[in-house]
PDB file of N, CA and C in Angstrom:
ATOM      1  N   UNK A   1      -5.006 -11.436 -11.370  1.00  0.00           N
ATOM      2  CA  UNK A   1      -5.238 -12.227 -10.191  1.00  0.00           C
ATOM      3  C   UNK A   1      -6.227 -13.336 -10.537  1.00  0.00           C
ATOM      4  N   UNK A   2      -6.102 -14.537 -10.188  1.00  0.00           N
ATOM      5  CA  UNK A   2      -6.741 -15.575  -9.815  1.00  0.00           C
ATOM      6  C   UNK A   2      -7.306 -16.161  -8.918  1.00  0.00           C
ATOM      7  N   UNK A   3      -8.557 -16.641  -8.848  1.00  0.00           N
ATOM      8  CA  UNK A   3      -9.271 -16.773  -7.749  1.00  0.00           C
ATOM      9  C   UNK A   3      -8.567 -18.602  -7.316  1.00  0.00           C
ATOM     10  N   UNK A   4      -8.274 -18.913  -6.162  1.00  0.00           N
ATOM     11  CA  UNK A   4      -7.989 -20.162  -5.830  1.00  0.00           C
ATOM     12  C   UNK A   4      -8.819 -20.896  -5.430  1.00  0.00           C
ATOM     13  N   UNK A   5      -8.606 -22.333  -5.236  1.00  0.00           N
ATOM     14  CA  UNK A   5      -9.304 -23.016  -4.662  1.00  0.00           C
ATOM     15  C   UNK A   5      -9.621 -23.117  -2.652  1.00  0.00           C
ATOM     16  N   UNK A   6      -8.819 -21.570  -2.657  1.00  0.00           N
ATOM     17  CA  UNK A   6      -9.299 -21.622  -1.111  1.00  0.00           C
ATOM     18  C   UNK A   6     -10.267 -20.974  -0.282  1.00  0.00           C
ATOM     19  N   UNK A   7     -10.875 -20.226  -1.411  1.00  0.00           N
ATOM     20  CA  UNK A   7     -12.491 -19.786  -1.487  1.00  0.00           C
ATOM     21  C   UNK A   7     -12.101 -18.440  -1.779  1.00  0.00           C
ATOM     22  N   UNK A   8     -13.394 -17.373  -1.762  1.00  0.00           N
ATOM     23  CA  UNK A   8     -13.616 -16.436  -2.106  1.00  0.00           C
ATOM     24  C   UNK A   8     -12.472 -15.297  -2.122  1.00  0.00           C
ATOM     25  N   UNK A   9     -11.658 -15.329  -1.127  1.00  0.00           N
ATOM     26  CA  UNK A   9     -11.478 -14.360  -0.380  1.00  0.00           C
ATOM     27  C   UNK A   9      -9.837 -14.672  -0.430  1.00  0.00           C
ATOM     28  N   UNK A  10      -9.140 -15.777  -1.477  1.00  0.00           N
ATOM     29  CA  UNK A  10      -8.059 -16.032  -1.494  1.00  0.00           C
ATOM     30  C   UNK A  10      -7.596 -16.287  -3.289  1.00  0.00           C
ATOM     31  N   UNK A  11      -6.543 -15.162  -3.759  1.00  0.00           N
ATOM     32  CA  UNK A  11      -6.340 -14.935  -5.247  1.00  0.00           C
ATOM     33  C   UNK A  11      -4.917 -15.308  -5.166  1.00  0.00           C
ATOM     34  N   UNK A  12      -4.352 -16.178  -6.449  1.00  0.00           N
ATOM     35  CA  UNK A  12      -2.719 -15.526  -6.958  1.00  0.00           C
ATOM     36  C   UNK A  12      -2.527 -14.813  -7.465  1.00  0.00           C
ATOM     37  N   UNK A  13      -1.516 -14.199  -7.039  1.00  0.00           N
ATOM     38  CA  UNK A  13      -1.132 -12.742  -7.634  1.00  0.00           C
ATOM     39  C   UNK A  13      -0.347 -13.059  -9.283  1.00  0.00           C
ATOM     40  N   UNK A  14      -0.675 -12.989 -10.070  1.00  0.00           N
ATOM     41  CA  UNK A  14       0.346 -12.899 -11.189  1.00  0.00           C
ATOM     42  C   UNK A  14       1.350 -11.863 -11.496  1.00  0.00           C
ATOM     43  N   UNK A  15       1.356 -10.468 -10.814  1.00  0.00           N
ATOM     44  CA  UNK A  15       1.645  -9.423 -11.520  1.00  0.00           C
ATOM     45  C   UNK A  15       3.619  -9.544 -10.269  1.00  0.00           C
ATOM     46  N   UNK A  16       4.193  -8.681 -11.261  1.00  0.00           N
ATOM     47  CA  UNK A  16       5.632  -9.090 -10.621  1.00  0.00           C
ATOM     48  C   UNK A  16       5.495  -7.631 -10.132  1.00  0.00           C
ATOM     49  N   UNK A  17       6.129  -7.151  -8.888  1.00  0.00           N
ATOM     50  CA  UNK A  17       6.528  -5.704  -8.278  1.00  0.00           C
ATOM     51  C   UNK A  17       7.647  -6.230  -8.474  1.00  0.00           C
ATOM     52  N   UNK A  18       8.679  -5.188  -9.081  1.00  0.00           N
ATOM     53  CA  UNK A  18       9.634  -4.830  -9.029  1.00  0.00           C
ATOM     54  C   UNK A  18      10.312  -3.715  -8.165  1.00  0.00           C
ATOM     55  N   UNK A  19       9.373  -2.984  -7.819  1.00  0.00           N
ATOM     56  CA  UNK A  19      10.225  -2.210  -7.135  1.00  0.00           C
ATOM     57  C   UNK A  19       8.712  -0.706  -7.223  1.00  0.00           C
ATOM     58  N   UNK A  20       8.992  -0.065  -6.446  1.00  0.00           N
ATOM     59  CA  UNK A  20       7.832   1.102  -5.813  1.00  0.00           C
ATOM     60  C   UNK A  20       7.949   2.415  -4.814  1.00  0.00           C
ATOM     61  N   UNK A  21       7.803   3.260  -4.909  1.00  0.00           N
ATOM     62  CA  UNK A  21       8.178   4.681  -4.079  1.00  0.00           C
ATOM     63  C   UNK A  21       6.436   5.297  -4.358  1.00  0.00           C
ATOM     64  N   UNK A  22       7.111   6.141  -3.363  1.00  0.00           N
ATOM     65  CA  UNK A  22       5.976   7.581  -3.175  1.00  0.00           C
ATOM     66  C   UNK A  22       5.828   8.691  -4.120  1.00  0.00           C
ATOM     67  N   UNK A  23       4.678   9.083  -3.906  1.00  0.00           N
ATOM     68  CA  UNK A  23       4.651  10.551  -4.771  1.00  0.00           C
ATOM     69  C   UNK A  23       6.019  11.286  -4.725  1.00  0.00           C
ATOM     70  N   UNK A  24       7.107  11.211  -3.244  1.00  0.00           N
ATOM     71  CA  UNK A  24       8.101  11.789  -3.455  1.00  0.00           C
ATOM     72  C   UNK A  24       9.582  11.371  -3.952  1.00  0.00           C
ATOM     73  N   UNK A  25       9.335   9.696  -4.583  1.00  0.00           N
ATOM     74  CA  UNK A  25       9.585   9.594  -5.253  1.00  0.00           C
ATOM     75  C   UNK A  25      11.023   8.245  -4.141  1.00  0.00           C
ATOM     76  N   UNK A  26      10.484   8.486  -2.832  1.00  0.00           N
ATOM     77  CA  UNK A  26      10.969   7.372  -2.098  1.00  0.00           C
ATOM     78  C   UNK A  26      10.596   6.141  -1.763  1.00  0.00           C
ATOM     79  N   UNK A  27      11.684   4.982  -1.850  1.00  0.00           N
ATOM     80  CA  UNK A  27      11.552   3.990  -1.557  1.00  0.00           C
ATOM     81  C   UNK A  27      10.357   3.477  -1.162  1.00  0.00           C
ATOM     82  N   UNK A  28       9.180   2.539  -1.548  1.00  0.00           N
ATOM     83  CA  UNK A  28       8.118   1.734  -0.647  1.00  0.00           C
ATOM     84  C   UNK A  28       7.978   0.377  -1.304  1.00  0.00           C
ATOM     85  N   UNK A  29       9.182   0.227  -1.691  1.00  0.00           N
ATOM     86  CA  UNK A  29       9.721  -1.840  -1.254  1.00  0.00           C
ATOM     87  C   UNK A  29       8.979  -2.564  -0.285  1.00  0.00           C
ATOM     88  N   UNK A  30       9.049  -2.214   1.003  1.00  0.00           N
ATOM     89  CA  UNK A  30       8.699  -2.648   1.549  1.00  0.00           C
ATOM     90  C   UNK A  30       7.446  -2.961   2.303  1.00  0.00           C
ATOM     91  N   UNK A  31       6.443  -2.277   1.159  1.00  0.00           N
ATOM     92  CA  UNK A  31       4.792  -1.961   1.032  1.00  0.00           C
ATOM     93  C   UNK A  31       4.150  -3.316   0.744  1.00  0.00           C
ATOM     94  N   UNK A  32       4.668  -4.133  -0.308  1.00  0.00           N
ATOM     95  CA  UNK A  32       4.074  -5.114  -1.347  1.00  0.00           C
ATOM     96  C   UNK A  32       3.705  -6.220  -0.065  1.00  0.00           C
ATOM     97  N   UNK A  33       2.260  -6.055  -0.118  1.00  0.00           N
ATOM     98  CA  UNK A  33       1.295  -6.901   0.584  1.00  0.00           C
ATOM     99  C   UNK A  33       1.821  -8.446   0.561  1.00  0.00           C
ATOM    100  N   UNK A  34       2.199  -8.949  -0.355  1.00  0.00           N
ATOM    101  CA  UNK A  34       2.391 -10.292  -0.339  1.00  0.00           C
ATOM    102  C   UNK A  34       3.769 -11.517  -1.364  1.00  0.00           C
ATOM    103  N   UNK A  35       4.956  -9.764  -0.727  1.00  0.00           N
ATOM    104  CA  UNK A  35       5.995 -10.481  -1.827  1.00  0.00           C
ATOM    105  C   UNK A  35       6.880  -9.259  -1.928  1.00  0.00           C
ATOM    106  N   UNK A  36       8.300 -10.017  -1.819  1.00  0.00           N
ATOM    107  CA  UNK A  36       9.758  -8.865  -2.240  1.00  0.00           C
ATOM    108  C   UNK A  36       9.525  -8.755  -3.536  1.00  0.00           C
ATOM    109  N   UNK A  37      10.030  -7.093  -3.543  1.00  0.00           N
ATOM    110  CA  UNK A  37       9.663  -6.881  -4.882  1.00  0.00           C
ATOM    111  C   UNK A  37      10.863  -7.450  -5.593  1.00  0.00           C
ATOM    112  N   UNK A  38      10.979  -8.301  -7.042  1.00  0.00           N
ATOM    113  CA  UNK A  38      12.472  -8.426  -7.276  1.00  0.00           C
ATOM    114  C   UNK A  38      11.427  -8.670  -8.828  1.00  0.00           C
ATOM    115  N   UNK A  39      12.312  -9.618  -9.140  1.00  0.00           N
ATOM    116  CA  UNK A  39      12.108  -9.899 -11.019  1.00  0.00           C
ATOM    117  C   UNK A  39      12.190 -11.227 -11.037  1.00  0.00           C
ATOM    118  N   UNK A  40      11.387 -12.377 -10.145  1.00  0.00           N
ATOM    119  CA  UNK A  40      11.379 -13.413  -9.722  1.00  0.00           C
ATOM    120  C   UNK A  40       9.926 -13.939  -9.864  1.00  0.00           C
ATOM    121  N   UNK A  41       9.316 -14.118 -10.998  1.00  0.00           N
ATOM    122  CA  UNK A  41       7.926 -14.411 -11.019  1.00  0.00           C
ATOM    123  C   UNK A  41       7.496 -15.185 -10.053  1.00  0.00           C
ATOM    124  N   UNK A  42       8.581 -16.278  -9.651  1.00  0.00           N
ATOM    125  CA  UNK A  42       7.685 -17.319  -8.958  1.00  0.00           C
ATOM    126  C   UNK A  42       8.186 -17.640  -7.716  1.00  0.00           C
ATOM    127  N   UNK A  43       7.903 -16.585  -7.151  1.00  0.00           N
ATOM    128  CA  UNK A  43       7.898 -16.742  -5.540  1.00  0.00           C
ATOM    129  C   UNK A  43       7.750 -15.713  -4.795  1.00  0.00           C
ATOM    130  N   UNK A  44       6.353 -15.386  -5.413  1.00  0.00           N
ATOM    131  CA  UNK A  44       4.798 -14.337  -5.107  1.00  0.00           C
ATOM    132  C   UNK A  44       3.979 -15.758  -4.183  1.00  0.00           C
ATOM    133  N   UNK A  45       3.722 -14.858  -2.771  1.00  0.00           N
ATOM    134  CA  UNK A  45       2.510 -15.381  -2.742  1.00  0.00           C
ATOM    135  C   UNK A  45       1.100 -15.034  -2.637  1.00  0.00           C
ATOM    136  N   UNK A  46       0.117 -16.067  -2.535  1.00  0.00           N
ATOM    137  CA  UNK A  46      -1.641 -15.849  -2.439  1.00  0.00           C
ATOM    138  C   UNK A  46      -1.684 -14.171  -1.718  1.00  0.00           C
ATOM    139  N   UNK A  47      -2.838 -13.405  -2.634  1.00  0.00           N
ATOM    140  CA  UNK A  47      -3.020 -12.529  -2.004  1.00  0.00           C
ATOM    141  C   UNK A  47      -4.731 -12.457  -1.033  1.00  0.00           C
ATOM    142  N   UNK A  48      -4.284 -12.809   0.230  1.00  0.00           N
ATOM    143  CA  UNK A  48      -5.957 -12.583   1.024  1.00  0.00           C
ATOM    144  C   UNK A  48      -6.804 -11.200   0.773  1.00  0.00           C
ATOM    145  N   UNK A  49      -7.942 -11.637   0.788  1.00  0.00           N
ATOM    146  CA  UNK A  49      -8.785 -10.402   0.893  1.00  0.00           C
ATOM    147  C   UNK A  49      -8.353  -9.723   2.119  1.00  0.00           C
ATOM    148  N   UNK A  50      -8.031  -9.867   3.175  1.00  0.00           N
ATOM    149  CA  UNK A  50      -7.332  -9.339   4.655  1.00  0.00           C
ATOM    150  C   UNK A  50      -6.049  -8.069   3.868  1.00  0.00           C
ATOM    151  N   UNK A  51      -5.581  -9.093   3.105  1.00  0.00           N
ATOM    152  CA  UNK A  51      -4.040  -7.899   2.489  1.00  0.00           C
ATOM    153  C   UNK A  51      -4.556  -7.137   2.550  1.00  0.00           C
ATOM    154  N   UNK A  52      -5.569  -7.305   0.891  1.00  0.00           N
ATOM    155  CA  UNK A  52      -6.415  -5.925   0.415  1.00  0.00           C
ATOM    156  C   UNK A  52      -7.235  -4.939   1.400  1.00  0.00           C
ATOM    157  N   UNK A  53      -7.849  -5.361   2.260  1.00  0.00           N
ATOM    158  CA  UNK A  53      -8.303  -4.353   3.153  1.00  0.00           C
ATOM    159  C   UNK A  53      -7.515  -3.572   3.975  1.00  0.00           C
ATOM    160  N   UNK A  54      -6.337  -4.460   4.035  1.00  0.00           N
ATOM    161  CA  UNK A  54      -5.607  -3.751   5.081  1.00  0.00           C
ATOM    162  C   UNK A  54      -4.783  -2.961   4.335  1.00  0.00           C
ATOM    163  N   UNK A  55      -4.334  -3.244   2.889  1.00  0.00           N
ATOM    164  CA  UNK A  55      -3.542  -1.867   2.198  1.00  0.00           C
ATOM    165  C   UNK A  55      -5.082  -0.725   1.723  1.00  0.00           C
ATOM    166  N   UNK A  56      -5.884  -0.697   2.015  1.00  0.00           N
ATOM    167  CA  UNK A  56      -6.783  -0.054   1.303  1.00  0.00           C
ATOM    168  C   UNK A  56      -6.945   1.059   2.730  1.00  0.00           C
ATOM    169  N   UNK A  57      -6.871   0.245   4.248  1.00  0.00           N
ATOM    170  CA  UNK A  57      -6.917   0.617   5.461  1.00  0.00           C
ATOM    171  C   UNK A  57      -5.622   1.524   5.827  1.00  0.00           C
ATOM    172  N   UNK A  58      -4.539   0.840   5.101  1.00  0.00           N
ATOM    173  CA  UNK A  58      -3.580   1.951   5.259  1.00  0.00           C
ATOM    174  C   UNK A  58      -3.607   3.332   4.905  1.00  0.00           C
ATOM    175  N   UNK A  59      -3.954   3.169   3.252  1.00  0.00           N
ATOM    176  CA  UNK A  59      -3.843   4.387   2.226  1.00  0.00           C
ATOM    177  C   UNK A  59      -4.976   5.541   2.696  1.00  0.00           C
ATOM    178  N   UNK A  60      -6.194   4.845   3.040  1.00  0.00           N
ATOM    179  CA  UNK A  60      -6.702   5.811   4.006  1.00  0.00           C
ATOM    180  C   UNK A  60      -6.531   6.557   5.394  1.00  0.00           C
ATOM    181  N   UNK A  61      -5.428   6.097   6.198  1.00  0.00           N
ATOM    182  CA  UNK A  61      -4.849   6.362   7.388  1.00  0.00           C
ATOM    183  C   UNK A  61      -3.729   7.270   6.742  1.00  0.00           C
ATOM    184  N   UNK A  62      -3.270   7.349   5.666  1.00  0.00           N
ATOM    185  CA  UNK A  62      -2.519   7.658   5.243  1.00  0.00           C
ATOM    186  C   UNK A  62      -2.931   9.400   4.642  1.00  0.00           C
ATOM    187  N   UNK A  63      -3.776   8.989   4.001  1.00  0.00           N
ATOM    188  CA  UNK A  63      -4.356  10.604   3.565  1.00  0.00           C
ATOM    189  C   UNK A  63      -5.352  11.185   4.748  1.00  0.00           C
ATOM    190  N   UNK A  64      -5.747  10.434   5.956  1.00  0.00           N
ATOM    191  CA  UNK A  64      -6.438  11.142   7.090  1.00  0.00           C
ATOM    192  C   UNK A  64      -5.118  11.833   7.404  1.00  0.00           C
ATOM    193  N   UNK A  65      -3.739  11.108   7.733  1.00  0.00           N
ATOM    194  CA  UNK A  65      -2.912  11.543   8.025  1.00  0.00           C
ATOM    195  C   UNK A  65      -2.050  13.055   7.535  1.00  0.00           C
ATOM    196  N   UNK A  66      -2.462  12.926   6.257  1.00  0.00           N
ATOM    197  CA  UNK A  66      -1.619  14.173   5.680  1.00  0.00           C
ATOM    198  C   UNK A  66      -2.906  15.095   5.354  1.00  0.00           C
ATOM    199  N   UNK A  67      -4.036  15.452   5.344  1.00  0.00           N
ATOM    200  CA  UNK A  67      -4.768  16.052   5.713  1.00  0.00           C
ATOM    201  C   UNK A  67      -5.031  17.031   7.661  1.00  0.00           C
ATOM    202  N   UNK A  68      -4.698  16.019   8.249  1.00  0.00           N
ATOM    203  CA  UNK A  68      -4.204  16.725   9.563  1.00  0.00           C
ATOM    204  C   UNK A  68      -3.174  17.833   9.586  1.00  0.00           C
ATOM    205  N   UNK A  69      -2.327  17.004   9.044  1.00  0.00           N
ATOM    206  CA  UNK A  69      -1.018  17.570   8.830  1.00  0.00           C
ATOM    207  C   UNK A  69      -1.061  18.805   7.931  1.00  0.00           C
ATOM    208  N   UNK A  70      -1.710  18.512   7.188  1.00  0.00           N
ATOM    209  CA  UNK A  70      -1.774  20.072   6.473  1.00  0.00           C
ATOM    210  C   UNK A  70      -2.424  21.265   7.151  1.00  0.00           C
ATOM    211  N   UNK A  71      -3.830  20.767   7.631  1.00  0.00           N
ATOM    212  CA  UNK A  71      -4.657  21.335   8.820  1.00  0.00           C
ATOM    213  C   UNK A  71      -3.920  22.019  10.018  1.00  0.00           C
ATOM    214  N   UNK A  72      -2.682  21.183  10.592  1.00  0.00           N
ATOM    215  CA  UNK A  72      -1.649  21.736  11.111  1.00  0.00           C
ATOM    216  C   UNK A  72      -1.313  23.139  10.858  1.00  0.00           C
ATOM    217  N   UNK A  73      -0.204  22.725  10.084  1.00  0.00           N
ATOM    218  CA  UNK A  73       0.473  23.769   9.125  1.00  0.00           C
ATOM    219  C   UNK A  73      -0.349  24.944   9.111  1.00  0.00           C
ATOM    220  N   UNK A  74      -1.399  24.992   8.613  1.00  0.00           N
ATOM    221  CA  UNK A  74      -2.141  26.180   8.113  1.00  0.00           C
ATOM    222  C   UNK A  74      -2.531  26.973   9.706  1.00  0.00           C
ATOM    223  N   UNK A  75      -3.144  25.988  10.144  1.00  0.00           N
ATOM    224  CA  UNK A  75      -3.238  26.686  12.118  1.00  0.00           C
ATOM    225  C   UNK A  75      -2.257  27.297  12.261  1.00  0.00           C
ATOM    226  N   UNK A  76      -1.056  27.154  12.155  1.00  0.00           N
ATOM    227  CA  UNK A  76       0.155  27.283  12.795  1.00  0.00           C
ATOM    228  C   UNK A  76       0.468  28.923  11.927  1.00  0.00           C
ATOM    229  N   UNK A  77       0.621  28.751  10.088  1.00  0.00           N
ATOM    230  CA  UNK A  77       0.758  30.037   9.884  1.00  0.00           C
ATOM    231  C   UNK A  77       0.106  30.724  10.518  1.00  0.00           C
ATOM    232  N   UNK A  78      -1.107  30.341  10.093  1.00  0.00           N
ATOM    233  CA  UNK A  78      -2.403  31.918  10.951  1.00  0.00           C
ATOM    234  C   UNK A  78      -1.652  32.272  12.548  1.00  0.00           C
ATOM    235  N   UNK A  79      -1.046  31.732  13.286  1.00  0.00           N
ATOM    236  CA  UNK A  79      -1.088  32.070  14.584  1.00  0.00           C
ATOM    237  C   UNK A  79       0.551  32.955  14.175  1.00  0.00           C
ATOM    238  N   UNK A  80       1.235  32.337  13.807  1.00  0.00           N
ATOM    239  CA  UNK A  80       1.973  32.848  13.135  1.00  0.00           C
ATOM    240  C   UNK A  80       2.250  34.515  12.266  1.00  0.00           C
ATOM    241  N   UNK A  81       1.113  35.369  11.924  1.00  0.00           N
ATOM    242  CA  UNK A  81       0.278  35.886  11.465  1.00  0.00           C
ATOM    243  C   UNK A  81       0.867  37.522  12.126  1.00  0.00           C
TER     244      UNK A  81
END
């Protein structure tokens, strides 16, 4: 990444996504903060500091999320029991 001339808080992305899934091994294409994933170097765009917080804001909503969820589960055997 490169820092631009639109201050601090605005980079080009150099790196190409091609393509991306989950731990389970599904589809997350449609994750990439600032660009289809393909094999098209050049037509990525600027990544804001806003992206980054907000994929950083996800991934944490994301493991609050499956932490509940497990928390669930386990309530549920015990009652289960």
């Amino acid at each position: 990444m490169v820092q631009t001339s639109g201050g601090s808080s605005v980079y080009y992305n150099g790196s190409e996504i091609t393509g991306m899934q989950d731990d389970n091994g599904d589809p997350r294409d449609d994750d990439d903060a600032d660009s289809t994933p393909d094999v098209d170097p050049d037509n990525d765009n600027p990544v804001t500091m806003e992206m980054i917080m907000m994929t950083k804001w996800m991934k944490v909503q994301m493991i609050l999320i499956q932490m509940m969820m497990t928390k669930m589960i386990a309530i549920q055997r015990v009652k289960n029991l």
